[in-house]
PDB file of N, CA and C in Angstrom:
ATOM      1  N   UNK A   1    -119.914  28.114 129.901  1.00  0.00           N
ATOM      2  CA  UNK A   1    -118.471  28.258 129.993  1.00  0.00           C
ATOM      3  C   UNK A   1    -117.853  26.914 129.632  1.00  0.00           C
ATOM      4  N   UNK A   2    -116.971  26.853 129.225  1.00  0.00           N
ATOM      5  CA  UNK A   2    -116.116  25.485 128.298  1.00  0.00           C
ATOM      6  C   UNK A   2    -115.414  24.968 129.646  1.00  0.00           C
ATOM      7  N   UNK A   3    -114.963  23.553 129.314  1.00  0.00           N
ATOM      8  CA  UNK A   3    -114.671  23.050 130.641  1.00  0.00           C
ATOM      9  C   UNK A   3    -113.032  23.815 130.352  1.00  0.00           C
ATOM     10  N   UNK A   4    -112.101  23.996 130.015  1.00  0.00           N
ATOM     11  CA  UNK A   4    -110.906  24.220 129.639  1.00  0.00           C
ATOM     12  C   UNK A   4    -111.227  25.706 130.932  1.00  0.00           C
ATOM     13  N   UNK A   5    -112.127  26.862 130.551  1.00  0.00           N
ATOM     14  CA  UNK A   5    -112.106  27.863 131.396  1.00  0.00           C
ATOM     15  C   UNK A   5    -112.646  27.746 132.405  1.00  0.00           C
ATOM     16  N   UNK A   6    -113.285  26.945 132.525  1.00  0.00           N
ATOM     17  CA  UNK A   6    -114.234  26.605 133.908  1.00  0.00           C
ATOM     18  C   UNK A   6    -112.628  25.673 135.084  1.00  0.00           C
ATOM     19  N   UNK A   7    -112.116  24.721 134.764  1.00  0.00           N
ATOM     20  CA  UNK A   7    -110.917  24.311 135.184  1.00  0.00           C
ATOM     21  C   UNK A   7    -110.034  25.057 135.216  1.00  0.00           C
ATOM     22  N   UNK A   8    -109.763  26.018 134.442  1.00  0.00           N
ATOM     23  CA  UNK A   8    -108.356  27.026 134.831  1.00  0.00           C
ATOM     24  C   UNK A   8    -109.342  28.315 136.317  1.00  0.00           C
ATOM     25  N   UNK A   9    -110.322  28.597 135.925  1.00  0.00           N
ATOM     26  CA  UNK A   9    -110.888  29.374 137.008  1.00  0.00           C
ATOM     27  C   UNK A   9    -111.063  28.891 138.377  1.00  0.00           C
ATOM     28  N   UNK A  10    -111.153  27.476 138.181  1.00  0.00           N
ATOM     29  CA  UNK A  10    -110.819  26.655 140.015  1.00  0.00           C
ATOM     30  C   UNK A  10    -109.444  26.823 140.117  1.00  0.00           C
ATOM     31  N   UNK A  11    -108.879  26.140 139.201  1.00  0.00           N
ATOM     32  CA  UNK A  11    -107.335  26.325 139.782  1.00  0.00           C
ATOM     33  C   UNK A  11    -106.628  27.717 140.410  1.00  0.00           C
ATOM     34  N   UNK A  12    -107.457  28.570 139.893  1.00  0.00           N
ATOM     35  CA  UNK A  12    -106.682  29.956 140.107  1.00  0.00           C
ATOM     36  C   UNK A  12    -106.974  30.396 141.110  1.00  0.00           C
ATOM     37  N   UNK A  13    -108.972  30.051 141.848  1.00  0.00           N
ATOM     38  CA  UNK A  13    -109.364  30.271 142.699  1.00  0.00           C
ATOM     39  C   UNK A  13    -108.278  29.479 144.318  1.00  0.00           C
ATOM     40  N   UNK A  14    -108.089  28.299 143.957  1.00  0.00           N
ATOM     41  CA  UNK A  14    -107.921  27.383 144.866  1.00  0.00           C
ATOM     42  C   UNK A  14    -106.353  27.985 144.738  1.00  0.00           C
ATOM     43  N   UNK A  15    -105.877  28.203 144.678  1.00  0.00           N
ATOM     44  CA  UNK A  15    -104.245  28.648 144.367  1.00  0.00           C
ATOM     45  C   UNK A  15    -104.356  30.096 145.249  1.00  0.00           C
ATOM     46  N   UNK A  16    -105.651  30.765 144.715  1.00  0.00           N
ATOM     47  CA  UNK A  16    -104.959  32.132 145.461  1.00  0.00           C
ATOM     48  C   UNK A  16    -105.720  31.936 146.606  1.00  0.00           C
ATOM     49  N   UNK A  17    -106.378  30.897 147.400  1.00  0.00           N
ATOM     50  CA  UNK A  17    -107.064  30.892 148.478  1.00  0.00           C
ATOM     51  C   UNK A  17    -106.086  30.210 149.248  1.00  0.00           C
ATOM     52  N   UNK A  18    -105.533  29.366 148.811  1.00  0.00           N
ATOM     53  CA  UNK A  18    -104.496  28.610 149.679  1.00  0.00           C
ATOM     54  C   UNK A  18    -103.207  29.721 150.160  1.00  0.00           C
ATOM     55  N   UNK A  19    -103.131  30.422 149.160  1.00  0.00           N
ATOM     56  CA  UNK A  19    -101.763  31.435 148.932  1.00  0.00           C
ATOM     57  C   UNK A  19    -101.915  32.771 150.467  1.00  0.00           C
ATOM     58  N   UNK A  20    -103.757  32.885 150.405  1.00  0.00           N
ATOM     59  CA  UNK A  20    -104.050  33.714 151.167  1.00  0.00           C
ATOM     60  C   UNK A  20    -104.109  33.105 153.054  1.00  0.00           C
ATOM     61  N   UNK A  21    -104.230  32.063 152.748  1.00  0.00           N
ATOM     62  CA  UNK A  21    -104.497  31.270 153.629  1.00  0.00           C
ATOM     63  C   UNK A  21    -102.964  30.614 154.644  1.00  0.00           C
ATOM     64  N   UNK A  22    -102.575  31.653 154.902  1.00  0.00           N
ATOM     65  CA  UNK A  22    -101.324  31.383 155.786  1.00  0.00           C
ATOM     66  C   UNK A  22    -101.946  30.775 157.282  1.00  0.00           C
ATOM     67  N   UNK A  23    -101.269  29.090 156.862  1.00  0.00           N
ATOM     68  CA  UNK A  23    -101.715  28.574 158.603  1.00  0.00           C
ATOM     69  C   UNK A  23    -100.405  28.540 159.724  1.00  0.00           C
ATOM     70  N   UNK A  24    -101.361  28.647 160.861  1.00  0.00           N
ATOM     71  CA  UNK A  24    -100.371  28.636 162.325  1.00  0.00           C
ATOM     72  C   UNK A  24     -98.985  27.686 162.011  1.00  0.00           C
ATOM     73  N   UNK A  25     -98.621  27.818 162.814  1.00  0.00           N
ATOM     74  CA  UNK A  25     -96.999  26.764 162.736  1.00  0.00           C
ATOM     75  C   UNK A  25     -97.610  26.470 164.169  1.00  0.00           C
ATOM     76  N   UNK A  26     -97.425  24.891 164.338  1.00  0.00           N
ATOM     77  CA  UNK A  26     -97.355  24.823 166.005  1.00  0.00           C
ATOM     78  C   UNK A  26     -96.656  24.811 166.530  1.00  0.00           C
ATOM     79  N   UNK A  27     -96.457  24.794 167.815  1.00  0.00           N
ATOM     80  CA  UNK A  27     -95.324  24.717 168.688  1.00  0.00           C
ATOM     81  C   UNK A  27     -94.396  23.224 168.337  1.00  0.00           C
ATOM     82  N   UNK A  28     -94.960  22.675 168.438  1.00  0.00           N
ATOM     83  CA  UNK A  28     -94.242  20.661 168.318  1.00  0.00           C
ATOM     84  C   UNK A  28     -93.768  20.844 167.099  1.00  0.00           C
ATOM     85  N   UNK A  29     -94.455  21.564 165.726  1.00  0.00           N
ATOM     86  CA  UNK A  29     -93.526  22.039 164.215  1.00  0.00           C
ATOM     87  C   UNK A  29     -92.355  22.739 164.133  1.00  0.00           C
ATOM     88  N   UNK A  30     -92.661  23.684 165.250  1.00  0.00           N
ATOM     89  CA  UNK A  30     -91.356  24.807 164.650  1.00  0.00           C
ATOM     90  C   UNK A  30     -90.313  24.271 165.698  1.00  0.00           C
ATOM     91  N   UNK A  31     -90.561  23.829 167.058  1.00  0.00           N
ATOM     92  CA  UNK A  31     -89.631  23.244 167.559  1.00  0.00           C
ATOM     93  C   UNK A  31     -88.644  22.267 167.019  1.00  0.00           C
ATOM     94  N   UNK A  32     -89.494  21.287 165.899  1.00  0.00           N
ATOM     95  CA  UNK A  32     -88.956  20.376 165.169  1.00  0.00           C
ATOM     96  C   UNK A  32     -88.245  20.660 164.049  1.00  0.00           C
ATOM     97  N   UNK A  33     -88.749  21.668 163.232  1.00  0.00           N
ATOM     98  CA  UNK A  33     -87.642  22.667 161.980  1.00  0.00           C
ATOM     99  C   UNK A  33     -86.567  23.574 163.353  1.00  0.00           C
ATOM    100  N   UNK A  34     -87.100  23.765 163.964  1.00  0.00           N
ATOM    101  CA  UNK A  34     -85.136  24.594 164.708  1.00  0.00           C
ATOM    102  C   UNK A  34     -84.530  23.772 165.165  1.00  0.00           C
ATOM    103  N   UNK A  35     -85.072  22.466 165.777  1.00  0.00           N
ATOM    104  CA  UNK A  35     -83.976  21.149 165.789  1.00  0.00           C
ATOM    105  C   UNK A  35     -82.978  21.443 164.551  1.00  0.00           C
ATOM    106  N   UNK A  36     -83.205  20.830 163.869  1.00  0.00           N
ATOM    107  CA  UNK A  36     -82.785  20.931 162.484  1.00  0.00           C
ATOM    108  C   UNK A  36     -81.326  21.731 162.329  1.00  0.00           C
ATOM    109  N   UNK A  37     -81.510  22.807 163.033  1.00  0.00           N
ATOM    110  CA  UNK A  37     -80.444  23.989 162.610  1.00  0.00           C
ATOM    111  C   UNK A  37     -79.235  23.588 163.863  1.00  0.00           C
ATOM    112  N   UNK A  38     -79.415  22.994 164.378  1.00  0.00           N
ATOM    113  CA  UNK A  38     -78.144  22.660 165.301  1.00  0.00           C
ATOM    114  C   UNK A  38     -77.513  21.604 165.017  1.00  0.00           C
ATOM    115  N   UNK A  39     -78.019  21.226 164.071  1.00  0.00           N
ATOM    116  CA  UNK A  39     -77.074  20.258 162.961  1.00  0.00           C
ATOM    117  C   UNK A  39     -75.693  20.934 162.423  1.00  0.00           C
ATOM    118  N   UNK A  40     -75.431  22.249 162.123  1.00  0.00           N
ATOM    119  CA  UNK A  40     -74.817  23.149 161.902  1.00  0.00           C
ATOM    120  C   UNK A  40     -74.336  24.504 163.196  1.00  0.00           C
ATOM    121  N   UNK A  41     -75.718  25.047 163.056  1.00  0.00           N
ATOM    122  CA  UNK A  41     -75.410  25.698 164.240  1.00  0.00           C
ATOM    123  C   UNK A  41     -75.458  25.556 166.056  1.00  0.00           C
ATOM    124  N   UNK A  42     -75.461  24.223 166.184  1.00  0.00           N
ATOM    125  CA  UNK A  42     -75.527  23.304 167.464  1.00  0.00           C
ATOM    126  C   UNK A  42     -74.264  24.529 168.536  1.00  0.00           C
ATOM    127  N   UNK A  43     -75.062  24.634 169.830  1.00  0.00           N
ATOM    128  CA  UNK A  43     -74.450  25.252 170.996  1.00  0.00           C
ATOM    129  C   UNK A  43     -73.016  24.767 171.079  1.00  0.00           C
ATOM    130  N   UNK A  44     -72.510  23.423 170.553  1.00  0.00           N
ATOM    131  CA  UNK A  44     -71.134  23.154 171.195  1.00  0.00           C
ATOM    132  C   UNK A  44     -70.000  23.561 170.073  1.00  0.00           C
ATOM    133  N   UNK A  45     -70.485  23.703 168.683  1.00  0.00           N
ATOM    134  CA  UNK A  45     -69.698  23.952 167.897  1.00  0.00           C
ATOM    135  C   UNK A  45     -68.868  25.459 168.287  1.00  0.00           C
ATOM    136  N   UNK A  46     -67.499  24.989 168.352  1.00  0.00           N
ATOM    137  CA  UNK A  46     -66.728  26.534 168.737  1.00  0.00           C
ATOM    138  C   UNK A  46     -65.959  26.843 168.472  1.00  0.00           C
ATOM    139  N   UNK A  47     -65.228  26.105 167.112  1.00  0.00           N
ATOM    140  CA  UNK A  47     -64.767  26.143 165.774  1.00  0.00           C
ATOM    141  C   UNK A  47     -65.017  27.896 165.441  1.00  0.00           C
ATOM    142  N   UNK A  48     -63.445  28.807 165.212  1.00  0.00           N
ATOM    143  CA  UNK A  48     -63.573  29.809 164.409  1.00  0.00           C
ATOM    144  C   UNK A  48     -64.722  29.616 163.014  1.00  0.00           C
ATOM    145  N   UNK A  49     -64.511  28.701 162.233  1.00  0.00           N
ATOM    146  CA  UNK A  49     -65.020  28.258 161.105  1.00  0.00           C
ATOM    147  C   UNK A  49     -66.653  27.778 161.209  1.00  0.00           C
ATOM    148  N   UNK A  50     -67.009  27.656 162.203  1.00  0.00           N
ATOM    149  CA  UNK A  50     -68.216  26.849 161.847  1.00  0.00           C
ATOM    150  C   UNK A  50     -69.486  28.136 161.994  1.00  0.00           C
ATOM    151  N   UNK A  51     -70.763  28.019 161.705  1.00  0.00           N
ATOM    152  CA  UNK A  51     -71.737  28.788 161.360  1.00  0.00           C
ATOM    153  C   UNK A  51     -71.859  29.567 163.096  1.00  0.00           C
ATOM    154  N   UNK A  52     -72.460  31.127 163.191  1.00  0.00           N
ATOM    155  CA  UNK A  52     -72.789  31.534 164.064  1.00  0.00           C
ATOM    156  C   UNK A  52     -74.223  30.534 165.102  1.00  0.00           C
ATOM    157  N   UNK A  53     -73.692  30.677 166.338  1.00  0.00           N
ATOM    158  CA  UNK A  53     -74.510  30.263 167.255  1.00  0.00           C
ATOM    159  C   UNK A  53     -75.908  30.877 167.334  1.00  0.00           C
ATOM    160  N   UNK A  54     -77.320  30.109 167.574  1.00  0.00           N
ATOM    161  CA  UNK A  54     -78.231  30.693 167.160  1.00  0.00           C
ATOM    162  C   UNK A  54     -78.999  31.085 168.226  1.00  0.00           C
ATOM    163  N   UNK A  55     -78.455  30.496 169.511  1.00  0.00           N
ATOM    164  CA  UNK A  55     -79.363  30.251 170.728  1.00  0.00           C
ATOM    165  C   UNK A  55     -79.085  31.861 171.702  1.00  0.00           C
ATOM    166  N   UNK A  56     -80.008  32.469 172.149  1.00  0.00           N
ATOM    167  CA  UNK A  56     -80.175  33.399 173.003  1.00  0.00           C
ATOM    168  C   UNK A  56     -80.195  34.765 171.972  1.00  0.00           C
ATOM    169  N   UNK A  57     -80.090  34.858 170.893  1.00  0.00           N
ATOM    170  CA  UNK A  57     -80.429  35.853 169.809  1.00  0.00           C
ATOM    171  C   UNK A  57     -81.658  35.825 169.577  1.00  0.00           C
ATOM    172  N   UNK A  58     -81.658  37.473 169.513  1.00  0.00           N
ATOM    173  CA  UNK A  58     -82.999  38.071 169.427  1.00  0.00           C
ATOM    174  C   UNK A  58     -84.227  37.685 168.265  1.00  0.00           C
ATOM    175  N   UNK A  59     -85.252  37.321 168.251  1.00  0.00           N
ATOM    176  CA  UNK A  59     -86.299  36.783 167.495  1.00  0.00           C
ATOM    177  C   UNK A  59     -86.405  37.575 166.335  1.00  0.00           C
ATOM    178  N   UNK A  60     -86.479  38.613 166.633  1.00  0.00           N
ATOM    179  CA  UNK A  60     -86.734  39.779 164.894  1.00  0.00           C
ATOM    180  C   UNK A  60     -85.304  39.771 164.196  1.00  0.00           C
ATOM    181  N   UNK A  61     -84.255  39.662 164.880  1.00  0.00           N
ATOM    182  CA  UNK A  61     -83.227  39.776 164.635  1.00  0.00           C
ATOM    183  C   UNK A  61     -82.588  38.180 163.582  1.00  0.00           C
ATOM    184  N   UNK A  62     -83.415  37.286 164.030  1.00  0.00           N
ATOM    185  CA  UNK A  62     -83.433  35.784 163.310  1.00  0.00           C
ATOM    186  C   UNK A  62     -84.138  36.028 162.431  1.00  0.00           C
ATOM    187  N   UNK A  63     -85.091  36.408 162.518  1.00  0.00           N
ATOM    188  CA  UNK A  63     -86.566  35.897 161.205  1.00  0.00           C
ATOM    189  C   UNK A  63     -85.935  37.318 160.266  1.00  0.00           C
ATOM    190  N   UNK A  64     -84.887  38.378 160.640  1.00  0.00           N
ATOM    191  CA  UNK A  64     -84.982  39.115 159.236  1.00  0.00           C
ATOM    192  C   UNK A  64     -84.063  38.481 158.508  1.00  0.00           C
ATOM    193  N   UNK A  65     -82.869  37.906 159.805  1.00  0.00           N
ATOM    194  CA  UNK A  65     -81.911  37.239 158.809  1.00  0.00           C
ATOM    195  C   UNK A  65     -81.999  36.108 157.915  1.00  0.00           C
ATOM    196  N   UNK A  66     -83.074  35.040 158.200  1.00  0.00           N
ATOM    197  CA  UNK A  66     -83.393  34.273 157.591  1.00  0.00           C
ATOM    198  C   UNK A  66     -84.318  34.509 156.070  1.00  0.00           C
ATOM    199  N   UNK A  67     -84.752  35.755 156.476  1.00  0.00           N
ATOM    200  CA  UNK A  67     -85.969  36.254 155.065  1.00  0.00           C
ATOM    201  C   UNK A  67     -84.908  36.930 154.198  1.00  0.00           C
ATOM    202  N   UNK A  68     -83.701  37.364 154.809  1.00  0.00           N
ATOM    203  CA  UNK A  68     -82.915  37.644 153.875  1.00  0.00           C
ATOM    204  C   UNK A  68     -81.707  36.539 152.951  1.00  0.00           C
ATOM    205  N   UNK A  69     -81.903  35.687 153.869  1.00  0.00           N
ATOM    206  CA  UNK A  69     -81.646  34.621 152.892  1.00  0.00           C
ATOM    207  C   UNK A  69     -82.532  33.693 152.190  1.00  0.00           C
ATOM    208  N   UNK A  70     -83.983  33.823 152.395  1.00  0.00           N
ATOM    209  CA  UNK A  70     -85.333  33.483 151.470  1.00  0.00           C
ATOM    210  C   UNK A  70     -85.321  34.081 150.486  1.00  0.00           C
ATOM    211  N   UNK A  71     -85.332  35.569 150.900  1.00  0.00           N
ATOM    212  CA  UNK A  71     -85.693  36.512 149.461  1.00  0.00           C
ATOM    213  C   UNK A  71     -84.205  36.794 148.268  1.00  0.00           C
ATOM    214  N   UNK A  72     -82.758  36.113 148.647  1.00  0.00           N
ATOM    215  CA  UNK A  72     -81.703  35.923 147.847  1.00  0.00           C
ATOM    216  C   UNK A  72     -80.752  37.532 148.225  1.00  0.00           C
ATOM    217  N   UNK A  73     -81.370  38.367 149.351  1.00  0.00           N
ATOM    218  CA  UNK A  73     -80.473  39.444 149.551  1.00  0.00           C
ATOM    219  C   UNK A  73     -79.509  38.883 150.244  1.00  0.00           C
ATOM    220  N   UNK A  74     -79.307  37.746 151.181  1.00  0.00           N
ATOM    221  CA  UNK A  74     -77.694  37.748 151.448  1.00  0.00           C
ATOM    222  C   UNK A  74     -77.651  35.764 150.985  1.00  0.00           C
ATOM    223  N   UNK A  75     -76.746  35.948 150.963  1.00  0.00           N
ATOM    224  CA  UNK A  75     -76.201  35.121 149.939  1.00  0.00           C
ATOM    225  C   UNK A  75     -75.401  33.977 150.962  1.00  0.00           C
ATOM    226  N   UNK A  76     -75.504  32.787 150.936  1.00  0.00           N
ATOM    227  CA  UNK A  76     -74.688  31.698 151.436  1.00  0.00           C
ATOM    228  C   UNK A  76     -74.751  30.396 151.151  1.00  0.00           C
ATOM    229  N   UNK A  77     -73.840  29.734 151.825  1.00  0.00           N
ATOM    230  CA  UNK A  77     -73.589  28.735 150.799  1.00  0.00           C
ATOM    231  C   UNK A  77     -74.227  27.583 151.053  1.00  0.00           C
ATOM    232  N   UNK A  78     -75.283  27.296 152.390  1.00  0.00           N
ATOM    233  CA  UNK A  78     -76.445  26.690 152.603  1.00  0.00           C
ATOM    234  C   UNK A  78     -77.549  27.458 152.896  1.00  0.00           C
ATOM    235  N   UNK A  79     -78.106  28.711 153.757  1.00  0.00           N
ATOM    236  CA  UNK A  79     -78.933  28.816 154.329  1.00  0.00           C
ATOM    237  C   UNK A  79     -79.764  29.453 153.273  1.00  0.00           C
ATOM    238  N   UNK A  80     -79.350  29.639 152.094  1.00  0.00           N
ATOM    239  CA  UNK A  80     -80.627  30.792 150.849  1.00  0.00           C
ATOM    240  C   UNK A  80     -80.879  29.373 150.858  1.00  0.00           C
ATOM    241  N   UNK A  81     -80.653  28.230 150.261  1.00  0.00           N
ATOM    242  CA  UNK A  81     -81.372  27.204 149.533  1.00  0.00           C
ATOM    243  C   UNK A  81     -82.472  26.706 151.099  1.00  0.00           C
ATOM    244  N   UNK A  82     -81.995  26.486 151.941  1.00  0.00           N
ATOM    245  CA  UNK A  82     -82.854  26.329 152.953  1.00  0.00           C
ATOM    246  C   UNK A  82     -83.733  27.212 153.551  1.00  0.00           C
ATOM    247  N   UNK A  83     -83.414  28.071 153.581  1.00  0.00           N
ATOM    248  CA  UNK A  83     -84.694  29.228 153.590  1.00  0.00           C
ATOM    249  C   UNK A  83     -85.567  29.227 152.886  1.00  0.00           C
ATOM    250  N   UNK A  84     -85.463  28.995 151.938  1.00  0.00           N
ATOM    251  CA  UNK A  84     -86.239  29.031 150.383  1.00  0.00           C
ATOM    252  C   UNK A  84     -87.187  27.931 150.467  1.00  0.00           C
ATOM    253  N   UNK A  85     -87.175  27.282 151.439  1.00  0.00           N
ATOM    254  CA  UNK A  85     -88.292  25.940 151.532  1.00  0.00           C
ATOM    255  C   UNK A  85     -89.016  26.323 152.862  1.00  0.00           C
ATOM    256  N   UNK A  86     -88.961  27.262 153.267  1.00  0.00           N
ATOM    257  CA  UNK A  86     -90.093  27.618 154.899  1.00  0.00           C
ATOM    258  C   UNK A  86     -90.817  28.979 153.948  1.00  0.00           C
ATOM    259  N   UNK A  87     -91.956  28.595 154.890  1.00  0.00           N
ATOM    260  CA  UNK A  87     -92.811  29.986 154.578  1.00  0.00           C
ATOM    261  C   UNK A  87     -92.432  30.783 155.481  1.00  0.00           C
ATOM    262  N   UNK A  88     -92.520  32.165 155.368  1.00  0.00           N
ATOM    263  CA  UNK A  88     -92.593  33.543 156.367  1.00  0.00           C
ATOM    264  C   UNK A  88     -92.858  32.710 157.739  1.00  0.00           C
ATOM    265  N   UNK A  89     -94.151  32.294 157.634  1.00  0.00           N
ATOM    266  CA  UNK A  89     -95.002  31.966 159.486  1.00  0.00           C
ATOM    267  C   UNK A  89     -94.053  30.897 159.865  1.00  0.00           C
ATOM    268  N   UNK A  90     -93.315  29.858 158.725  1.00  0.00           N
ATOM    269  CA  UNK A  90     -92.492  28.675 159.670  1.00  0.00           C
ATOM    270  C   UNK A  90     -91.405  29.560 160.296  1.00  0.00           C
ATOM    271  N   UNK A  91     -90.896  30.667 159.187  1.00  0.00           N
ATOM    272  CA  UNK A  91     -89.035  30.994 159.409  1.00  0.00           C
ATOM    273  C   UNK A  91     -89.837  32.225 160.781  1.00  0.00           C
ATOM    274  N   UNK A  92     -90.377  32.843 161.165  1.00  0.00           N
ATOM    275  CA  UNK A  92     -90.969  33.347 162.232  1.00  0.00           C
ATOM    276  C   UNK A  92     -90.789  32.434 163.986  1.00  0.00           C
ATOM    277  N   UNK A  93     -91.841  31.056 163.283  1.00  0.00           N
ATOM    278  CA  UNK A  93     -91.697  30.353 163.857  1.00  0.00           C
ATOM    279  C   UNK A  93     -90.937  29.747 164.454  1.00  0.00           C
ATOM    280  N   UNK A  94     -89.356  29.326 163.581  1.00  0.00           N
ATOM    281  CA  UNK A  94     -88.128  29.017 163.841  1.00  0.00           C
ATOM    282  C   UNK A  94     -87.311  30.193 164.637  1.00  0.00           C
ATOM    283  N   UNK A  95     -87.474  31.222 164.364  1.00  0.00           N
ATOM    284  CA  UNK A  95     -87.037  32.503 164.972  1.00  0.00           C
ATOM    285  C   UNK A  95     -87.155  32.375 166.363  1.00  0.00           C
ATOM    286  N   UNK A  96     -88.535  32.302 166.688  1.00  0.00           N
ATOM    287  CA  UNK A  96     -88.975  32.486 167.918  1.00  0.00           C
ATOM    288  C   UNK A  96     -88.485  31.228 168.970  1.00  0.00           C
ATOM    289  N   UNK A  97     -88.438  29.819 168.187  1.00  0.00           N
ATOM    290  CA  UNK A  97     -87.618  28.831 168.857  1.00  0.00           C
ATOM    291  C   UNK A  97     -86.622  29.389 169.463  1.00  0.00           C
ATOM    292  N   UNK A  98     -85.698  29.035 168.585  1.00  0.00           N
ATOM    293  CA  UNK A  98     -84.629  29.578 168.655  1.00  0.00           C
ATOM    294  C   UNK A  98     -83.839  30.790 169.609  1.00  0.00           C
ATOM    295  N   UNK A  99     -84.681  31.709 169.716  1.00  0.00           N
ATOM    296  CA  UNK A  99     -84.645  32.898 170.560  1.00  0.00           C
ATOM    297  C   UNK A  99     -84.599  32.772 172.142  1.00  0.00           C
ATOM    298  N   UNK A 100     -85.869  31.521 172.068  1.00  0.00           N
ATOM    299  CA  UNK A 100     -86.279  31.266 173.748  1.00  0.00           C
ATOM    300  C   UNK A 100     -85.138  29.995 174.234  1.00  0.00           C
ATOM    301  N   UNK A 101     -84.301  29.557 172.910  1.00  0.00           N
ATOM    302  CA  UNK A 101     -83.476  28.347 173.547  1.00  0.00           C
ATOM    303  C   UNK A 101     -82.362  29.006 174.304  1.00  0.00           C
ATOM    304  N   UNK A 102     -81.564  28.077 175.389  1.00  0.00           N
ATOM    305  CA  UNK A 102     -80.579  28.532 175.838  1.00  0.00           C
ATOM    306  C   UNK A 102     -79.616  27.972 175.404  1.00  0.00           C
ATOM    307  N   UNK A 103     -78.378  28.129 175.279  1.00  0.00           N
ATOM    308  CA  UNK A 103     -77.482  27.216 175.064  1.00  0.00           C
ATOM    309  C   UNK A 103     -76.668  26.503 176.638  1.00  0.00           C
ATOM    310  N   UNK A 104     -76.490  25.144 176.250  1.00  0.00           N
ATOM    311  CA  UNK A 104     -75.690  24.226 177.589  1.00  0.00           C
ATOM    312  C   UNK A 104     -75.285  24.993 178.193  1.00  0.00           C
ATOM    313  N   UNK A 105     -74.223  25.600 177.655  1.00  0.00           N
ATOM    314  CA  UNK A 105     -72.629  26.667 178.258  1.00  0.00           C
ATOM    315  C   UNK A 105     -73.558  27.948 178.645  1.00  0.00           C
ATOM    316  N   UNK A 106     -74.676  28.451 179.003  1.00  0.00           N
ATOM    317  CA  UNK A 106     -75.216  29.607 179.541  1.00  0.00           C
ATOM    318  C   UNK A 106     -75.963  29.211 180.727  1.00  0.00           C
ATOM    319  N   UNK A 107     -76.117  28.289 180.554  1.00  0.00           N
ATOM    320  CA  UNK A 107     -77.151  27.587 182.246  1.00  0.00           C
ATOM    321  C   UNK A 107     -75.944  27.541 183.143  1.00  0.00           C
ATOM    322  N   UNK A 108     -76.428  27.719 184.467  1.00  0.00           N
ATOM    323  CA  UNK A 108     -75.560  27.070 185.701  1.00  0.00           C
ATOM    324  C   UNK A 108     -75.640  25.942 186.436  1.00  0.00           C
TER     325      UNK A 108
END
């Protein structure tokens, strides 16, 4: 086999093994990507105008909305381009943060 096909046949191997190869998100990761989102969607913002609050919403109810701004079905004017950089298992991951956080104004 010529090195030209012998090198495109690793690459393709190693590409679709990695592709198949969806790893864990840890806890200390995804905690650290849903930080992130309260940059915007932070508990105190209460501004008509500013992005929906993310904290005490339901987990499936996050990770579809977010895959729908991964996969370009809903459309906005930050969160498709930022979606578009997590895999499925991170935006899951972020979901599930997110879900279990409380916000300040809900504690007693």
């Amino acid at each position: 086999m010529g090195f030209l096909k012998s090198f495109l046949l690793a690459g393709s191997t190693i590409l679709a093994t990695s592709a198949s190869m969806a790893e864990p998100v840890s806890m200390e990761d995804a905690k650290a990507m849903a930080a992130v989102c309260n940059g915007c969607h932070g508990p105190l913002l209460s501004s008509p105008l500013s992005p929906p609050l993310l904290h005490n919403q339901p987990a499936d109810q996050l990770f579809t909305k977010l895959i729908t701004y991964k996969t370009g079905q809903l459309e906005g004017t930050l969160m498709n381009r930022i979606a578009k950089g997590y895999s499925k298992e991170q935006l899951r991951a972020i979901a599930n943060v997110l879900a279990s956080t409380t916000s300040p104004s809900s504690t007693p």
